[in-house]
PDB file of N, CA and C in Angstrom:
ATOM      1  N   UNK A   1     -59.152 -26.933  31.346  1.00  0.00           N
ATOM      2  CA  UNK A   1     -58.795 -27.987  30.427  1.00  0.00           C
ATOM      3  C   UNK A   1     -57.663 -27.548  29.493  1.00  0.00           C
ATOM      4  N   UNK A   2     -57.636 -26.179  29.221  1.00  0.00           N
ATOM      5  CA  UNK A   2     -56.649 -25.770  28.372  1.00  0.00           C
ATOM      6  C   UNK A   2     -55.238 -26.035  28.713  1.00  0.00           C
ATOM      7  N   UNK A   3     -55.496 -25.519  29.926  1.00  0.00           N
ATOM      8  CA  UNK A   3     -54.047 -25.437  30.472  1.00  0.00           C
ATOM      9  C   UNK A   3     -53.446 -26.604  30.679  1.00  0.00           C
ATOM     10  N   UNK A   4     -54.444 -27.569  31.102  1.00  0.00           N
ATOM     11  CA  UNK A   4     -53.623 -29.235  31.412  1.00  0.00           C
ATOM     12  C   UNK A   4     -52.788 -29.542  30.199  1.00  0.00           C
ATOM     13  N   UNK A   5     -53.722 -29.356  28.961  1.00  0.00           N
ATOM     14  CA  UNK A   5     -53.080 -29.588  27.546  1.00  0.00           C
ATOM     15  C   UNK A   5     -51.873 -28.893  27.900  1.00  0.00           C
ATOM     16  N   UNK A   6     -51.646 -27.501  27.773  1.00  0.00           N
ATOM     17  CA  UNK A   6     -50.349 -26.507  27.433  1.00  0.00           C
ATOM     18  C   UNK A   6     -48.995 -27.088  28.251  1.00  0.00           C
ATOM     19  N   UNK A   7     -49.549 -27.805  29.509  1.00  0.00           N
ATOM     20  CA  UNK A   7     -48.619 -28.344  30.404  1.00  0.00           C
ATOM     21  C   UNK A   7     -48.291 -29.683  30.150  1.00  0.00           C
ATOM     22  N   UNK A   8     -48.858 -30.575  29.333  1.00  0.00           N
ATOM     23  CA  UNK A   8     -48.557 -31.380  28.426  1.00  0.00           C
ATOM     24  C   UNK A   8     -47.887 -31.429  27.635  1.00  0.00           C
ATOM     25  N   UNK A   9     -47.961 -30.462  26.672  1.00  0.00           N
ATOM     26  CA  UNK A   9     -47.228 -30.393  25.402  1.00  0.00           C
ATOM     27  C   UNK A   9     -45.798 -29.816  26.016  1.00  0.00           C
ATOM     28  N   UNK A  10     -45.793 -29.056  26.732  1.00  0.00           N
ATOM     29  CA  UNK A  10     -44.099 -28.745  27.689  1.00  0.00           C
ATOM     30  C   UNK A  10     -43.793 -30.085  28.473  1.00  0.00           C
ATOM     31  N   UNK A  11     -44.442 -30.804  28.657  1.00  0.00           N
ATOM     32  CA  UNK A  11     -43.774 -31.768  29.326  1.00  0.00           C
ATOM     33  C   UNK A  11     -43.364 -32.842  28.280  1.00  0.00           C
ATOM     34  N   UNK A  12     -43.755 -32.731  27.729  1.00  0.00           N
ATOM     35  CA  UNK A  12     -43.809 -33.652  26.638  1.00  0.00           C
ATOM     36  C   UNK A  12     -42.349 -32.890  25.722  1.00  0.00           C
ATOM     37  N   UNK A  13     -42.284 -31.856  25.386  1.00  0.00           N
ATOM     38  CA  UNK A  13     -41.211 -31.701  24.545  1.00  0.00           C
ATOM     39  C   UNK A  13     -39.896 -31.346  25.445  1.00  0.00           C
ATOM     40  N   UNK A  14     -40.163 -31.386  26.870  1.00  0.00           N
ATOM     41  CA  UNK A  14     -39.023 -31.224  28.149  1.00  0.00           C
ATOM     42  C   UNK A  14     -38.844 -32.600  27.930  1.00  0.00           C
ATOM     43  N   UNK A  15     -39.711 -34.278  27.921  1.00  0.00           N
ATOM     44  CA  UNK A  15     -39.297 -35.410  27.935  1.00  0.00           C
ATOM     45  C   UNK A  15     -38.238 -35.373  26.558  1.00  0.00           C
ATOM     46  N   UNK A  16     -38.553 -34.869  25.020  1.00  0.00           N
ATOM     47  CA  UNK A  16     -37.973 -35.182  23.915  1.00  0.00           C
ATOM     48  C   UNK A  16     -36.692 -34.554  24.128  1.00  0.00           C
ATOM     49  N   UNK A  17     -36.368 -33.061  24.917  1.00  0.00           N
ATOM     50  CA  UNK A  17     -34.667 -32.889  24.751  1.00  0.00           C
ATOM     51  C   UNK A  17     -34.744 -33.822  25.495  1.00  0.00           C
ATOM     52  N   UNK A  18     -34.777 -34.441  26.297  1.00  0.00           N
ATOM     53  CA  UNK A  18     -33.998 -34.851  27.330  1.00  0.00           C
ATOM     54  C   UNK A  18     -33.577 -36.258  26.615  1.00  0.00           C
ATOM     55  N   UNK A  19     -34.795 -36.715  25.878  1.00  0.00           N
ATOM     56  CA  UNK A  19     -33.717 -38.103  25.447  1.00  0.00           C
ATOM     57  C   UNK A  19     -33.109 -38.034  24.119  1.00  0.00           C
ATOM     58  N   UNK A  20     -33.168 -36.801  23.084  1.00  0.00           N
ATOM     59  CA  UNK A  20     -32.261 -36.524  22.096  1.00  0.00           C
ATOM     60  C   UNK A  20     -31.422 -36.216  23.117  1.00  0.00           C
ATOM     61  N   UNK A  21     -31.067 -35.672  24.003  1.00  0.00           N
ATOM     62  CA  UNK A  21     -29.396 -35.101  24.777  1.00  0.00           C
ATOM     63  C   UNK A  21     -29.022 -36.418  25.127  1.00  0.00           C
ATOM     64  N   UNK A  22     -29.556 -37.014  25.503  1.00  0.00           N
ATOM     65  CA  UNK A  22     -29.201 -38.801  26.368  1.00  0.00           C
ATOM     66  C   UNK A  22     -28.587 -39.097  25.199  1.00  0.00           C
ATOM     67  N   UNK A  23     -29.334 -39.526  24.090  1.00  0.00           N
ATOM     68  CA  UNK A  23     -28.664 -40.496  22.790  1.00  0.00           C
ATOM     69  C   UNK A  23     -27.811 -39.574  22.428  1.00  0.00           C
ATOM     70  N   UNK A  24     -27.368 -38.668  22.212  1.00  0.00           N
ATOM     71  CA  UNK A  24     -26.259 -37.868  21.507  1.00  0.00           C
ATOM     72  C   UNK A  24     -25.204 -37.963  22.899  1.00  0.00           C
ATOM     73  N   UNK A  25     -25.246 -37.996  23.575  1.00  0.00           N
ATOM     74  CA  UNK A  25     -24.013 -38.341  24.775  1.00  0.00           C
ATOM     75  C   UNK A  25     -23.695 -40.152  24.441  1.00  0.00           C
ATOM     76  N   UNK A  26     -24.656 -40.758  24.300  1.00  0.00           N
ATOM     77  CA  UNK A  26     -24.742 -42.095  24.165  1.00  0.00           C
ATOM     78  C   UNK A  26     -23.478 -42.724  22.758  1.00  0.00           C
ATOM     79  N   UNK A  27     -24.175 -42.099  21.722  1.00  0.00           N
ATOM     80  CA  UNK A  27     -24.004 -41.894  20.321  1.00  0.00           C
ATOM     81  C   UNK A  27     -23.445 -40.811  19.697  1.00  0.00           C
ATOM     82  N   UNK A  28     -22.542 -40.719  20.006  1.00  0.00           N
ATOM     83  CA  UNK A  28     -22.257 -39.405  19.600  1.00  0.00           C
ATOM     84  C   UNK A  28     -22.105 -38.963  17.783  1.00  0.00           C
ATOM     85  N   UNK A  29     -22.643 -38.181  17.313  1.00  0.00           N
ATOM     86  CA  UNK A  29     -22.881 -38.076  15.612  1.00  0.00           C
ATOM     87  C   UNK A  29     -21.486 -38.019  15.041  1.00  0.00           C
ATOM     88  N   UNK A  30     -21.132 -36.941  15.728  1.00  0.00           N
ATOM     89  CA  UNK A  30     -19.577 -36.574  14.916  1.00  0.00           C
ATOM     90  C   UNK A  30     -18.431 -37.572  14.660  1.00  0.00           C
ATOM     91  N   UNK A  31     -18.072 -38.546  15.427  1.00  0.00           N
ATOM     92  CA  UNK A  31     -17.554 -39.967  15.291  1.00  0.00           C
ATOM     93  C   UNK A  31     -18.035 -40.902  14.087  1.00  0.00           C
ATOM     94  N   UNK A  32     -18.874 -40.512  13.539  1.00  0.00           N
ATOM     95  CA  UNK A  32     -19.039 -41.310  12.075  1.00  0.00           C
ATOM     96  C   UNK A  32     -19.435 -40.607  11.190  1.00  0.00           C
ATOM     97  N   UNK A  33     -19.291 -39.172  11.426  1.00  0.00           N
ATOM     98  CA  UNK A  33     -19.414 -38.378   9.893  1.00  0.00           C
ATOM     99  C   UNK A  33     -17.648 -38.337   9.472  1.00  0.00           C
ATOM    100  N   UNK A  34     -18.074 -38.918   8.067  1.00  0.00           N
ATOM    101  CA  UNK A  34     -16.910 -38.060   7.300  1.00  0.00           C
ATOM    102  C   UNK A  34     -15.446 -39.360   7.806  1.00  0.00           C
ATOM    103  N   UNK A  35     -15.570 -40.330   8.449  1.00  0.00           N
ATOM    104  CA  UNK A  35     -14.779 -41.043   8.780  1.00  0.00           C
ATOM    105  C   UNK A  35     -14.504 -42.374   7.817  1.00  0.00           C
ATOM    106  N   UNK A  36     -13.119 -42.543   7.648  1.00  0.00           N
ATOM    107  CA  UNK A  36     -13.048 -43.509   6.628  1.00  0.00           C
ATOM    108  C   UNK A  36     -12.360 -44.639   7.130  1.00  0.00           C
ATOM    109  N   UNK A  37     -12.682 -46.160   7.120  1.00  0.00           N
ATOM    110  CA  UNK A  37     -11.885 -47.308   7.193  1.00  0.00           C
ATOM    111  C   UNK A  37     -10.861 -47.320   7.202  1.00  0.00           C
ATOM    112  N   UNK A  38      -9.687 -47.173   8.255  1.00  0.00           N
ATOM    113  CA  UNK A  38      -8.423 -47.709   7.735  1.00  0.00           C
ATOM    114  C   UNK A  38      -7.244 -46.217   7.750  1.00  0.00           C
ATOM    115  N   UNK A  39      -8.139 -45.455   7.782  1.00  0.00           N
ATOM    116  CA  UNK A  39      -7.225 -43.753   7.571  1.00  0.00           C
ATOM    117  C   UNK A  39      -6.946 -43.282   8.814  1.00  0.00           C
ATOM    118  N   UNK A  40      -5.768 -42.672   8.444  1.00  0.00           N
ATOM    119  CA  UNK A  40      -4.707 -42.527  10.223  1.00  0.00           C
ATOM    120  C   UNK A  40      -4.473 -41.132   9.998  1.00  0.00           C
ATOM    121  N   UNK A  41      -4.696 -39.868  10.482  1.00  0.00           N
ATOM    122  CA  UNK A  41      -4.216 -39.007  10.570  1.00  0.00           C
ATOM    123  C   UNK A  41      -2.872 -39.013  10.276  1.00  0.00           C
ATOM    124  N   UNK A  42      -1.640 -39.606  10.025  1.00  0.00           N
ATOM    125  CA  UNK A  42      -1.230 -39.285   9.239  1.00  0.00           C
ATOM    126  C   UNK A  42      -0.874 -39.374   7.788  1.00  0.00           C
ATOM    127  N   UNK A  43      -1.960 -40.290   7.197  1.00  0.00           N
ATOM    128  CA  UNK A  43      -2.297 -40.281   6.140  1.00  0.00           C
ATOM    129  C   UNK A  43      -2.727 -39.197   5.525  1.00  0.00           C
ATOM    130  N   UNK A  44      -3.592 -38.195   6.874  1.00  0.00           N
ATOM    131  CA  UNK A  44      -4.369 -37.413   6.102  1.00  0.00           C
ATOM    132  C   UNK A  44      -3.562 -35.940   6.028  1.00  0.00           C
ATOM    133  N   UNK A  45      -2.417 -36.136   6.953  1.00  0.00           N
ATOM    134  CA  UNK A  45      -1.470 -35.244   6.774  1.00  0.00           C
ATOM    135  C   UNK A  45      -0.805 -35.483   5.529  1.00  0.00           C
ATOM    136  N   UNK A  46      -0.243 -36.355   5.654  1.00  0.00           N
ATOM    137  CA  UNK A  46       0.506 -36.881   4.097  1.00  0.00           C
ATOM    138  C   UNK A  46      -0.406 -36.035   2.798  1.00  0.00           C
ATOM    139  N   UNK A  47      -1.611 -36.420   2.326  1.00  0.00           N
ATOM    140  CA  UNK A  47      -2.211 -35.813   1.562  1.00  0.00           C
ATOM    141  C   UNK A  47      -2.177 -34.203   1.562  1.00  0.00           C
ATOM    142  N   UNK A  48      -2.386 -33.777   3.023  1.00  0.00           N
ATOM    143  CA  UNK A  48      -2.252 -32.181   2.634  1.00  0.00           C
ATOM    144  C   UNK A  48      -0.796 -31.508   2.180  1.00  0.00           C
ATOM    145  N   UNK A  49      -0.257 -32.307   2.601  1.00  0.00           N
ATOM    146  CA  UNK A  49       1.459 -31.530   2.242  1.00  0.00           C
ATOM    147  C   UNK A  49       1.381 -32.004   0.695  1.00  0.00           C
ATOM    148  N   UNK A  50       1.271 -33.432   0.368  1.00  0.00           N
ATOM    149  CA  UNK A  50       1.110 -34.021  -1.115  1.00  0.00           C
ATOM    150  C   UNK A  50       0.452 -32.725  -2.117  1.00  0.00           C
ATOM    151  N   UNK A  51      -1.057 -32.049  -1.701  1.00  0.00           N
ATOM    152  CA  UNK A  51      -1.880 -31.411  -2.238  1.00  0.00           C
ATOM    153  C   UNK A  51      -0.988 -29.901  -2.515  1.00  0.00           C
ATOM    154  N   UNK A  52      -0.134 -29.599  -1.116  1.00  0.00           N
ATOM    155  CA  UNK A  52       0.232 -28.425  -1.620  1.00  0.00           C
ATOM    156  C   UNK A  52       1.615 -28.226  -2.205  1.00  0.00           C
ATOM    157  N   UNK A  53       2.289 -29.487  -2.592  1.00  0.00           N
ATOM    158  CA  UNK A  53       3.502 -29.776  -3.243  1.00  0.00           C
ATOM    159  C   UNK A  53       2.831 -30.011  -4.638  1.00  0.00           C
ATOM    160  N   UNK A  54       2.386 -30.250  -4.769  1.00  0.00           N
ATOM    161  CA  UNK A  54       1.426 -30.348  -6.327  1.00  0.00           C
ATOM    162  C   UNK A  54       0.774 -29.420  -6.797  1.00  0.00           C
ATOM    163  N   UNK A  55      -0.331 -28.172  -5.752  1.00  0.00           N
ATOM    164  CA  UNK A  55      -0.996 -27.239  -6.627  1.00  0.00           C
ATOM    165  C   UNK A  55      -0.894 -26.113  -6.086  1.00  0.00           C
ATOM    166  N   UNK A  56      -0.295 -26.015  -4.159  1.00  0.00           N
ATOM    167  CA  UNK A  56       0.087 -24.698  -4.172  1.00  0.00           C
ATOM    168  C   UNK A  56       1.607 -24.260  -3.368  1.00  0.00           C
ATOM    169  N   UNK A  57       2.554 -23.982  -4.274  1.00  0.00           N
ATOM    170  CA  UNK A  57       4.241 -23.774  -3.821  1.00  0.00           C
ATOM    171  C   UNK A  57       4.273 -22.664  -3.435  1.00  0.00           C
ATOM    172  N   UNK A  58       3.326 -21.586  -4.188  1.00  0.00           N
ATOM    173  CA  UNK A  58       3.242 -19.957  -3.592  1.00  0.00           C
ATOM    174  C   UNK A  58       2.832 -20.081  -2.319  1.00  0.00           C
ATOM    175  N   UNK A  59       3.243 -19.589  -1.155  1.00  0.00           N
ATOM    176  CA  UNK A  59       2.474 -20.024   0.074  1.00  0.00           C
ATOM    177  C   UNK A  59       2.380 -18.072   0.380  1.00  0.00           C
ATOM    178  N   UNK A  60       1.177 -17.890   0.737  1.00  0.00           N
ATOM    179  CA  UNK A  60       0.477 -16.366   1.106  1.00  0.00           C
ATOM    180  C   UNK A  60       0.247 -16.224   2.483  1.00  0.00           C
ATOM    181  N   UNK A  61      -0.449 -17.168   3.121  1.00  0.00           N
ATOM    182  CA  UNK A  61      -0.454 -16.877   4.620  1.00  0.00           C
ATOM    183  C   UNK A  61       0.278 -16.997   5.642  1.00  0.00           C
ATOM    184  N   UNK A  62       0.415 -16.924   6.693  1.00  0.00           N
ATOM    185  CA  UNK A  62       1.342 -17.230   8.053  1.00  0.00           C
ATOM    186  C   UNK A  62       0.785 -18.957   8.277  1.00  0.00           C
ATOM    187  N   UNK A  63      -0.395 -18.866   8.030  1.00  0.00           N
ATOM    188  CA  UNK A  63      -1.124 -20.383   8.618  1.00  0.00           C
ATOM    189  C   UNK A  63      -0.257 -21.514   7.919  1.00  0.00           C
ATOM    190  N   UNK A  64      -0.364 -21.200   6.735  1.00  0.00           N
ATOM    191  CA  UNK A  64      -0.101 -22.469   5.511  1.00  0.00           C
ATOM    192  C   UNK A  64       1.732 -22.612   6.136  1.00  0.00           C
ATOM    193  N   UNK A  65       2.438 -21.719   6.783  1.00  0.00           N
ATOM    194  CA  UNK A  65       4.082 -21.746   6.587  1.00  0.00           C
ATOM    195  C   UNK A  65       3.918 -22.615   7.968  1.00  0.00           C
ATOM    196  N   UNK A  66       3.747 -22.100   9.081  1.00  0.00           N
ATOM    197  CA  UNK A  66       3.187 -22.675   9.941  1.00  0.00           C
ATOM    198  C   UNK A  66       2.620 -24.234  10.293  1.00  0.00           C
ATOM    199  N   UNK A  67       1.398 -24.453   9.275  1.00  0.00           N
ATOM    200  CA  UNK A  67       0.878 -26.097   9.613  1.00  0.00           C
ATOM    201  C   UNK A  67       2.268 -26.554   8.242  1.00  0.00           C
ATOM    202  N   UNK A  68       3.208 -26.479   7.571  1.00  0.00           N
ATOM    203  CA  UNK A  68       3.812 -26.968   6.666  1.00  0.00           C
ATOM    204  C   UNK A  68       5.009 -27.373   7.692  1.00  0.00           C
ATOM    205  N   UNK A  69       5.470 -26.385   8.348  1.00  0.00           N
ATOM    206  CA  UNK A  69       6.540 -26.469   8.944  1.00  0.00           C
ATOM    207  C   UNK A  69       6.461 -27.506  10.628  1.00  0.00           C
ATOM    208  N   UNK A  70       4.790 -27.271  11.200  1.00  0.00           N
ATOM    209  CA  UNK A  70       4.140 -28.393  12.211  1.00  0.00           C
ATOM    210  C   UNK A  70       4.988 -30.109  10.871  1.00  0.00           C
ATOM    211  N   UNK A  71       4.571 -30.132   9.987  1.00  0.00           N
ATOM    212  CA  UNK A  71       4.382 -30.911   9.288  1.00  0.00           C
ATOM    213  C   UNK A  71       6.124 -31.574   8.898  1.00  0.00           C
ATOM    214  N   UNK A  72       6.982 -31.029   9.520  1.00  0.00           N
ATOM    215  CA  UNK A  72       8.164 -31.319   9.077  1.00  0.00           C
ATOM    216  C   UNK A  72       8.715 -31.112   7.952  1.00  0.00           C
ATOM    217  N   UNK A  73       8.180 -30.095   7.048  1.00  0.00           N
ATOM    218  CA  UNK A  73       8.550 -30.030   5.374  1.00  0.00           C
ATOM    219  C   UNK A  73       9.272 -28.505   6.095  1.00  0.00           C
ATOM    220  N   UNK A  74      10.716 -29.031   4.892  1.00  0.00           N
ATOM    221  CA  UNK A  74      11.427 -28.251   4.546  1.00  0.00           C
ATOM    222  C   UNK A  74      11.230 -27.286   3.610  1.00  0.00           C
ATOM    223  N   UNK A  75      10.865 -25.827   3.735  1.00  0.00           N
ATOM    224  CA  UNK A  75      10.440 -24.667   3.628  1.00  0.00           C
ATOM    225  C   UNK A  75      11.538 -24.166   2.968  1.00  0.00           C
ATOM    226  N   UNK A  76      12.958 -24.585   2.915  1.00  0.00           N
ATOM    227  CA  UNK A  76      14.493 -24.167   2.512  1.00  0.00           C
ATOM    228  C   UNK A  76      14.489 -24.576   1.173  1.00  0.00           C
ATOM    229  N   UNK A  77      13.950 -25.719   0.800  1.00  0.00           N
ATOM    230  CA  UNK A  77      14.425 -26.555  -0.373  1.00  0.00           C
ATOM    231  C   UNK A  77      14.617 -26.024  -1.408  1.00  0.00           C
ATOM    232  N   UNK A  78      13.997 -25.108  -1.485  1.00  0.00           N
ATOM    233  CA  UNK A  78      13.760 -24.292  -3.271  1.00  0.00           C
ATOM    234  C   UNK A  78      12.663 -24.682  -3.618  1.00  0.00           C
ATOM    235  N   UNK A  79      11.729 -25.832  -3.557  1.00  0.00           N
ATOM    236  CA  UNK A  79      10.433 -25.538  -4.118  1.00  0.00           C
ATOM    237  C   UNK A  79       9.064 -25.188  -3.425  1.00  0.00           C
ATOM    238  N   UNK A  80       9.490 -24.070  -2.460  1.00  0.00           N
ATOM    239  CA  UNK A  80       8.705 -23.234  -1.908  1.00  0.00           C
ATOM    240  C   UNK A  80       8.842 -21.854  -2.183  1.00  0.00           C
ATOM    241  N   UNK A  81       8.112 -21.236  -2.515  1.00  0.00           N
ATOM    242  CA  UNK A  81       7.731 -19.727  -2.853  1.00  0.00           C
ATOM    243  C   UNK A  81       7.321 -19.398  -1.575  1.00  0.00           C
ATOM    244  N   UNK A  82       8.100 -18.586  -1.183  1.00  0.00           N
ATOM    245  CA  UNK A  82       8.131 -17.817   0.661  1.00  0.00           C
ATOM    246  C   UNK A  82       7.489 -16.200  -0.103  1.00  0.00           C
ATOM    247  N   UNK A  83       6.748 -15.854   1.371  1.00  0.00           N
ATOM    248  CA  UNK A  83       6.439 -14.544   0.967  1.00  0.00           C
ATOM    249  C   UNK A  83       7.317 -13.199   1.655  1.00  0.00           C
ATOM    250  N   UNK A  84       7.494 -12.186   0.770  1.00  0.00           N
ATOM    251  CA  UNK A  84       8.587 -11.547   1.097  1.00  0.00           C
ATOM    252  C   UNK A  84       7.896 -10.487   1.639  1.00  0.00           C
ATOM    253  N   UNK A  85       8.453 -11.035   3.956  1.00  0.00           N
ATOM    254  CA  UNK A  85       7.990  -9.874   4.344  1.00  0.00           C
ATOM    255  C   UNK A  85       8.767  -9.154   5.210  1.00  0.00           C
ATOM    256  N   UNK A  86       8.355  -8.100   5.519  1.00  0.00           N
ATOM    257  CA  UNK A  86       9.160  -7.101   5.903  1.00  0.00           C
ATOM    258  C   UNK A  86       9.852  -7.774   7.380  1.00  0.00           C
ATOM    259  N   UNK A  87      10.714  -6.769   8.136  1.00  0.00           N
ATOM    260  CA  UNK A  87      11.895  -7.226   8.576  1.00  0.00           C
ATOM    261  C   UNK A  87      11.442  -6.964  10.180  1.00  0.00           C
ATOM    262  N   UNK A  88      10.573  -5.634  10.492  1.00  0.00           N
ATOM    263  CA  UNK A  88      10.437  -5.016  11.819  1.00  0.00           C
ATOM    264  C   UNK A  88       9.386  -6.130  12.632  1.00  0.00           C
ATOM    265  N   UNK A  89       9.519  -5.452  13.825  1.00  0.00           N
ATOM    266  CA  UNK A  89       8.763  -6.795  14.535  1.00  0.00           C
ATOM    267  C   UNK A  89       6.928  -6.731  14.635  1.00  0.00           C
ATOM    268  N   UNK A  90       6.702  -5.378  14.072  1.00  0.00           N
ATOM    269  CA  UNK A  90       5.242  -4.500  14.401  1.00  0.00           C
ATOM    270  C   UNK A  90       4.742  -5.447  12.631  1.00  0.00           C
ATOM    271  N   UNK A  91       5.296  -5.197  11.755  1.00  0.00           N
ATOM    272  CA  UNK A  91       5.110  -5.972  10.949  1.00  0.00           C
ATOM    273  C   UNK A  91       4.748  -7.308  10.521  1.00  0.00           C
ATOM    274  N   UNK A  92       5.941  -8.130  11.679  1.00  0.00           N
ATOM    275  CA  UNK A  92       5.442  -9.616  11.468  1.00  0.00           C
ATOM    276  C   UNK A  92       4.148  -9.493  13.012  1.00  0.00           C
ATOM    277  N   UNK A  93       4.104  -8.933  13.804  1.00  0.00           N
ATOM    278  CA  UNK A  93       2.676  -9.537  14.244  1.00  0.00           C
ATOM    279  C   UNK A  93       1.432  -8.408  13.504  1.00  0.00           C
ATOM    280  N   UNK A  94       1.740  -7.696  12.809  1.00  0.00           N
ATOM    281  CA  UNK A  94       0.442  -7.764  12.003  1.00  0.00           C
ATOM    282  C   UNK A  94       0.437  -8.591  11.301  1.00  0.00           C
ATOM    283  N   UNK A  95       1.096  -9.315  10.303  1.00  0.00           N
ATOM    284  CA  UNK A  95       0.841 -10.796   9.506  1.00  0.00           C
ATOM    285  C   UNK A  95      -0.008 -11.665  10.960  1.00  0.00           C
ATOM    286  N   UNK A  96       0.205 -11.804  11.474  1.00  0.00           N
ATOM    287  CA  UNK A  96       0.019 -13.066  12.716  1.00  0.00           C
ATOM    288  C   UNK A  96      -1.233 -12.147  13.288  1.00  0.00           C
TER     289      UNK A  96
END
């Protein structure tokens, strides 16, 4: 009798993934977290270049010069603070 139970309760929680995996293929969660009416990626680009023309001009990493420059912003203008790095090539791929 025990065992019928034990083979129950596995069948039973083998039935529950199987239809949480169904509805999450169905429904997928990530498609409505965090998603807003009306907002276009490049809106939301707009804001990050906006954010770092406003609070950060010092730029420190390779990433930030990088997604700025993906981004079409001119890095030349003068109101960017570039970081001053060395010249050899062993150098810039340790930054990277």
């Amino acid at each position: 009798m025990r065992t019928y139970r034990t083979n129950l309760r596995k069948l039973f929680l083998l039935l529950l993934v199987i239809v949480i995996f169904a509805v999450s293929i169905v429904f997928p969660f990530s498609s409505s977290l965090g998603a807003e009416e009306g907002r276009t990626v490049t809106d939301a680009l707009n804001e990050a270049v906006s954010y770092y023309r406003g609070h950060k001009t010092g730029l420190d990493h390779w990433e930030e010069l990088v997604a700025l420059k993906a981004a079409e912003v001119n890095l030349h203008d003068g109101s960017w603070q570039l970081p001053a790095w060395g010249s050899s090539a062993t150098e810039y791929a340790g930054y990277i």
